[in-house]
C-alpha atoms as a PDB file:
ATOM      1  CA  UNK A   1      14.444   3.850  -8.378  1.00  0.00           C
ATOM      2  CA  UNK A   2      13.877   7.038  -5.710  1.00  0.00           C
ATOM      3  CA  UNK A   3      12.756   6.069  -2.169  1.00  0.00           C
ATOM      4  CA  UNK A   4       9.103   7.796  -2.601  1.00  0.00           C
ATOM      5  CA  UNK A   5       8.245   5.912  -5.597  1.00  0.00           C
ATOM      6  CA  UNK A   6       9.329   2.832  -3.442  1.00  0.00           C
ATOM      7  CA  UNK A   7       7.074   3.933  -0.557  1.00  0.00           C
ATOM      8  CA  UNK A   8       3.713   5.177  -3.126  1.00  0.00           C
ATOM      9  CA  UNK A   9       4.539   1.905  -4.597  1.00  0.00           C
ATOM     10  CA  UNK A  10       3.649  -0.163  -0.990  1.00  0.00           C
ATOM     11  CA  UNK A  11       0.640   1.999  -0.067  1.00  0.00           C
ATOM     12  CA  UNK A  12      -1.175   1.239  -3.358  1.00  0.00           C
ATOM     13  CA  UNK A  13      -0.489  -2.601  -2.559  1.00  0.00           C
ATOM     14  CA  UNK A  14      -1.294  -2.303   0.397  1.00  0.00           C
ATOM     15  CA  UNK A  15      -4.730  -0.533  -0.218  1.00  0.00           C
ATOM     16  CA  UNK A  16      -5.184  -2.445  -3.458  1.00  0.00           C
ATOM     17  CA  UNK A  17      -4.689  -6.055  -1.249  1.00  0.00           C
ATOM     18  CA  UNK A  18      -7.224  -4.703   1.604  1.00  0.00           C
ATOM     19  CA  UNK A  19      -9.358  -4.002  -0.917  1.00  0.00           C
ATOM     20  CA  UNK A  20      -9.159  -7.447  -2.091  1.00  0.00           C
ATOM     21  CA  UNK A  21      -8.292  -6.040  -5.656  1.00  0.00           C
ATOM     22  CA  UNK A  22      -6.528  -7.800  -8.366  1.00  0.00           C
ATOM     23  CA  UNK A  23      -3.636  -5.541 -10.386  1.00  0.00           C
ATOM     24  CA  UNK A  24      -6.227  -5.743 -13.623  1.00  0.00           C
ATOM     25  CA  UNK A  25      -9.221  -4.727 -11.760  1.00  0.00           C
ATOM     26  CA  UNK A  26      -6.936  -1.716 -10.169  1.00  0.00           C
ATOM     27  CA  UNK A  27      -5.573  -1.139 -14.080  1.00  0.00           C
ATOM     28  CA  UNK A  28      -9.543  -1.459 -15.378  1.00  0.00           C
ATOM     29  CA  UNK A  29     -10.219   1.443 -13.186  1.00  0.00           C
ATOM     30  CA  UNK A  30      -7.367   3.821 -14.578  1.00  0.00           C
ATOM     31  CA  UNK A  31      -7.832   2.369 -18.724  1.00  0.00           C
ATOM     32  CA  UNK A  32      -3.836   1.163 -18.203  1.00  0.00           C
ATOM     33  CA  UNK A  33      -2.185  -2.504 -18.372  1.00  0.00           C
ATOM     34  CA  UNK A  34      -2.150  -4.725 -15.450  1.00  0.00           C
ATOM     35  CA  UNK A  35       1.718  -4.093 -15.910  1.00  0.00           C
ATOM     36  CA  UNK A  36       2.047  -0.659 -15.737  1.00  0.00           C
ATOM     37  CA  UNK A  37       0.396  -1.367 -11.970  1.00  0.00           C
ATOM     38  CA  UNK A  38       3.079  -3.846 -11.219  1.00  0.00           C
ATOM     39  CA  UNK A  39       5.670  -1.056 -11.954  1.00  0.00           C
ATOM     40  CA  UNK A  40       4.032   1.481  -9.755  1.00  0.00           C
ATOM     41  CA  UNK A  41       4.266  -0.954  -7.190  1.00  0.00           C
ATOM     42  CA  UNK A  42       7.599  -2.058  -7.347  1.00  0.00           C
ATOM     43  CA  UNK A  43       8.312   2.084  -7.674  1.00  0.00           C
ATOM     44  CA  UNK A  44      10.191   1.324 -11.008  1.00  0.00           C
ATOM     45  CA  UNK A  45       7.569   3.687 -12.494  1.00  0.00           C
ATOM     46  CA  UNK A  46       6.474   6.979 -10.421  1.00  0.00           C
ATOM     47  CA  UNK A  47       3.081   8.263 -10.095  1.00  0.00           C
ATOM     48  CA  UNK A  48       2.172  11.547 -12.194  1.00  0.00           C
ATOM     49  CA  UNK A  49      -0.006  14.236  -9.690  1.00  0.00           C
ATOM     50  CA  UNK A  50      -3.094  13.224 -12.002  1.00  0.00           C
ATOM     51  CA  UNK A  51      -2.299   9.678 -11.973  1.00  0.00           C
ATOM     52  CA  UNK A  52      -2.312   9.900  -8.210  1.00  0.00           C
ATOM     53  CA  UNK A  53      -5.478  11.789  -7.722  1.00  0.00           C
ATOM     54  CA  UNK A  54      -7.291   8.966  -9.966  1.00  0.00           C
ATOM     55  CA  UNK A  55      -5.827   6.062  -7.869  1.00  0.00           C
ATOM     56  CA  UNK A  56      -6.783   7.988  -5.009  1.00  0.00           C
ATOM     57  CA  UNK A  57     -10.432   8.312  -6.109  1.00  0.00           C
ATOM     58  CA  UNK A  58     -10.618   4.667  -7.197  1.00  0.00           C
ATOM     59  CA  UNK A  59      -9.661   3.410  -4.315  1.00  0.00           C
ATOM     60  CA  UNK A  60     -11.404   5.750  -2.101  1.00  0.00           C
ATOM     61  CA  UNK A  61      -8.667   7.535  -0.436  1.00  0.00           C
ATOM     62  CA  UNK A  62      -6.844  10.438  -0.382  1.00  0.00           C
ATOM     63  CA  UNK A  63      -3.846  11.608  -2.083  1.00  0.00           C
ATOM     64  CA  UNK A  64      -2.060  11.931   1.040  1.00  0.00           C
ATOM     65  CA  UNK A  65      -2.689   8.552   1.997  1.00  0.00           C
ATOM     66  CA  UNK A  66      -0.028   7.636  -0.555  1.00  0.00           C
ATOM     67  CA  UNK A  67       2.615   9.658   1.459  1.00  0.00           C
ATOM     68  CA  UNK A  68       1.740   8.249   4.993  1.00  0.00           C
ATOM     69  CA  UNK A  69       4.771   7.505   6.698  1.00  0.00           C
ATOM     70  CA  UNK A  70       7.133   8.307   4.371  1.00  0.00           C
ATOM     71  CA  UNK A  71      10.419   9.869   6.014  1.00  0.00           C
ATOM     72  CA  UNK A  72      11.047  13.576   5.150  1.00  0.00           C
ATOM     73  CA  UNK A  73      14.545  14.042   6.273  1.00  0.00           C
ATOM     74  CA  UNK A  74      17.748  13.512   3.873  1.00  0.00           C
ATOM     75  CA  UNK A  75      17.857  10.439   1.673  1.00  0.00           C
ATOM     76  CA  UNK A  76      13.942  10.410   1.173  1.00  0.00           C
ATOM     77  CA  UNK A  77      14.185  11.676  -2.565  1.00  0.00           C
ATOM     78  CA  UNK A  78      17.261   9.657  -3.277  1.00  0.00           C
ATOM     79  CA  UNK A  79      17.499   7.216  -5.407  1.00  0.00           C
ATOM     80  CA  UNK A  80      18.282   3.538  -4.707  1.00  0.00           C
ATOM     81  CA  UNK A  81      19.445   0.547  -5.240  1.00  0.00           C
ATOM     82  CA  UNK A  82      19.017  -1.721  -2.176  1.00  0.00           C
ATOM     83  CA  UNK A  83      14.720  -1.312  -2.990  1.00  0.00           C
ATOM     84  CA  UNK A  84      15.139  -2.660  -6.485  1.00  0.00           C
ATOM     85  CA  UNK A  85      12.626  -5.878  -6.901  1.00  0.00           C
ATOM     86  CA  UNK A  86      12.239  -6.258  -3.152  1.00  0.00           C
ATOM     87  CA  UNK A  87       8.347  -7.366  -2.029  1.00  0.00           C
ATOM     88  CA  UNK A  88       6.550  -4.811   0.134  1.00  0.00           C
ATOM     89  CA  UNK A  89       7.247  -5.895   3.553  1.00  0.00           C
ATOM     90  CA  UNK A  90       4.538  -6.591   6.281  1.00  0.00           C
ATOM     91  CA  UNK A  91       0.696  -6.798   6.427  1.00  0.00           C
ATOM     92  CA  UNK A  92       0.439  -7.271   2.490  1.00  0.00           C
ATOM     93  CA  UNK A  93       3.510  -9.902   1.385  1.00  0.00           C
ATOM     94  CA  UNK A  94       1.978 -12.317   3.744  1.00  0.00           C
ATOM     95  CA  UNK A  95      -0.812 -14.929   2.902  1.00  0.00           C
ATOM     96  CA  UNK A  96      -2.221 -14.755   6.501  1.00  0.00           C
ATOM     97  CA  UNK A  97      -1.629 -11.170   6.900  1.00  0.00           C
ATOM     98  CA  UNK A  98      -4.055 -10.805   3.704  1.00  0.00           C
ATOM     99  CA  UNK A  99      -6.312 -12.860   5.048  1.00  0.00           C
ATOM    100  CA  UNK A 100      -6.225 -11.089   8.465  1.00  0.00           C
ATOM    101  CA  UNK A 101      -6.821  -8.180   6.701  1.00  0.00           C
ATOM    102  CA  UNK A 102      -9.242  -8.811   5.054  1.00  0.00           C
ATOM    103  CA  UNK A 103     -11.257 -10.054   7.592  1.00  0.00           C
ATOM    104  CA  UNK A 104     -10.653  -6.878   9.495  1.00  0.00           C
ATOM    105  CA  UNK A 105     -12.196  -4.816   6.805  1.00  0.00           C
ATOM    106  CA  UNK A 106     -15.581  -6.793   7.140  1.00  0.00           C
ATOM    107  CA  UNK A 107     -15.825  -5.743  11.111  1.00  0.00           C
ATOM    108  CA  UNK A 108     -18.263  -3.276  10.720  1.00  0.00           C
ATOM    109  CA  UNK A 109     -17.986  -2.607  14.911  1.00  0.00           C
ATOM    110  CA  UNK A 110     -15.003   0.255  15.783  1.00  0.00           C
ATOM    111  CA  UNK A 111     -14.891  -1.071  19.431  1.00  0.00           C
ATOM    112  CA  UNK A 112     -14.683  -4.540  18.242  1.00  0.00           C
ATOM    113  CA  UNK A 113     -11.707  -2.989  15.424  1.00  0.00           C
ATOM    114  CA  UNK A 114      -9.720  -0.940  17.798  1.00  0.00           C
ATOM    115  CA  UNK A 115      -9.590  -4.219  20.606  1.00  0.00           C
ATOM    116  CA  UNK A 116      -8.306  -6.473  18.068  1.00  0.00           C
ATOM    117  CA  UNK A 117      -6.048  -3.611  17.463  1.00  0.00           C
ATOM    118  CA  UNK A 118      -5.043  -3.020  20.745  1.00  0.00           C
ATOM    119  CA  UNK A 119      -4.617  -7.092  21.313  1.00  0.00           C
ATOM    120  CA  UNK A 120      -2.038  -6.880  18.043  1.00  0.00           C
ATOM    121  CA  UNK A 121      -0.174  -4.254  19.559  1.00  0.00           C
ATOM    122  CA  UNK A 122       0.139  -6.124  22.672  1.00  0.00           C
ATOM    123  CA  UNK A 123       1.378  -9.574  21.032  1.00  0.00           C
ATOM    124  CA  UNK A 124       3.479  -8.090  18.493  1.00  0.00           C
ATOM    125  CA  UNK A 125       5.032  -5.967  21.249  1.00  0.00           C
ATOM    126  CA  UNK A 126       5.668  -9.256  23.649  1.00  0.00           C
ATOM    127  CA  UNK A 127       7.876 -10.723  21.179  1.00  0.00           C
END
């Protein structure tokens, strides 16, 4: 398992749970199994370039998106053991965080969106 697959692996959950998507709805897009989606997840399976430009389109963002945040100094291509079968940590592995997120998406009003944001950032930072 390499490090980037690990990482392209969390940014598709994480778009595919904001979404409120299911694995088979995400896998009905691309004609694969729900299974296959689960691998690319976990980043037991990498993502071809084509692959990744059809996720990208299904889910309505860009390729790059996929790569956000992902550390480009040494290690980042290596592969690894300590990310085998490990959840995606955060926003995504949490019932409430889902939830949260979700309801986020619905706020249609960006000065209403970046207060909450600002109000997370000053709780989480508080602890």
């Amino acid at each position: 398992m390499y490090k980037i697959d690990v990482h392209v692996g969390k940014q598709l959950r994480g778009r595919r749970t904001a979404l409120g998507l299911s694995q088979e709805d995400v896998a009905g897009r691309l004609g694969i199994t729900f299974q296959q989606v689960q691998k690319y997840e976990r980043g037991a399976n990498g993502l071809s370039a084509s692959r990744l430009q059809q996720l990208s389109k299904s889910l309505g963002v860009s390729v790059g998106y996929f790569f956000e945040g992902l550390e480009n100094g040494p290690g980042a291509g290596e592969e690894t053991e300590a990310c085998t079968g490990i959840a995606p940590d955060g926003l995504a592995s949490e019932r409430e965080g889902l939830e949260m997120a979700k309801a986020f998406n619905r706020i249609s009003d960006r000065r209403v969106r970046r207060c909450l944001m600002a109000l997370m950032r000053d709780l989480a930072s508080a602890e």
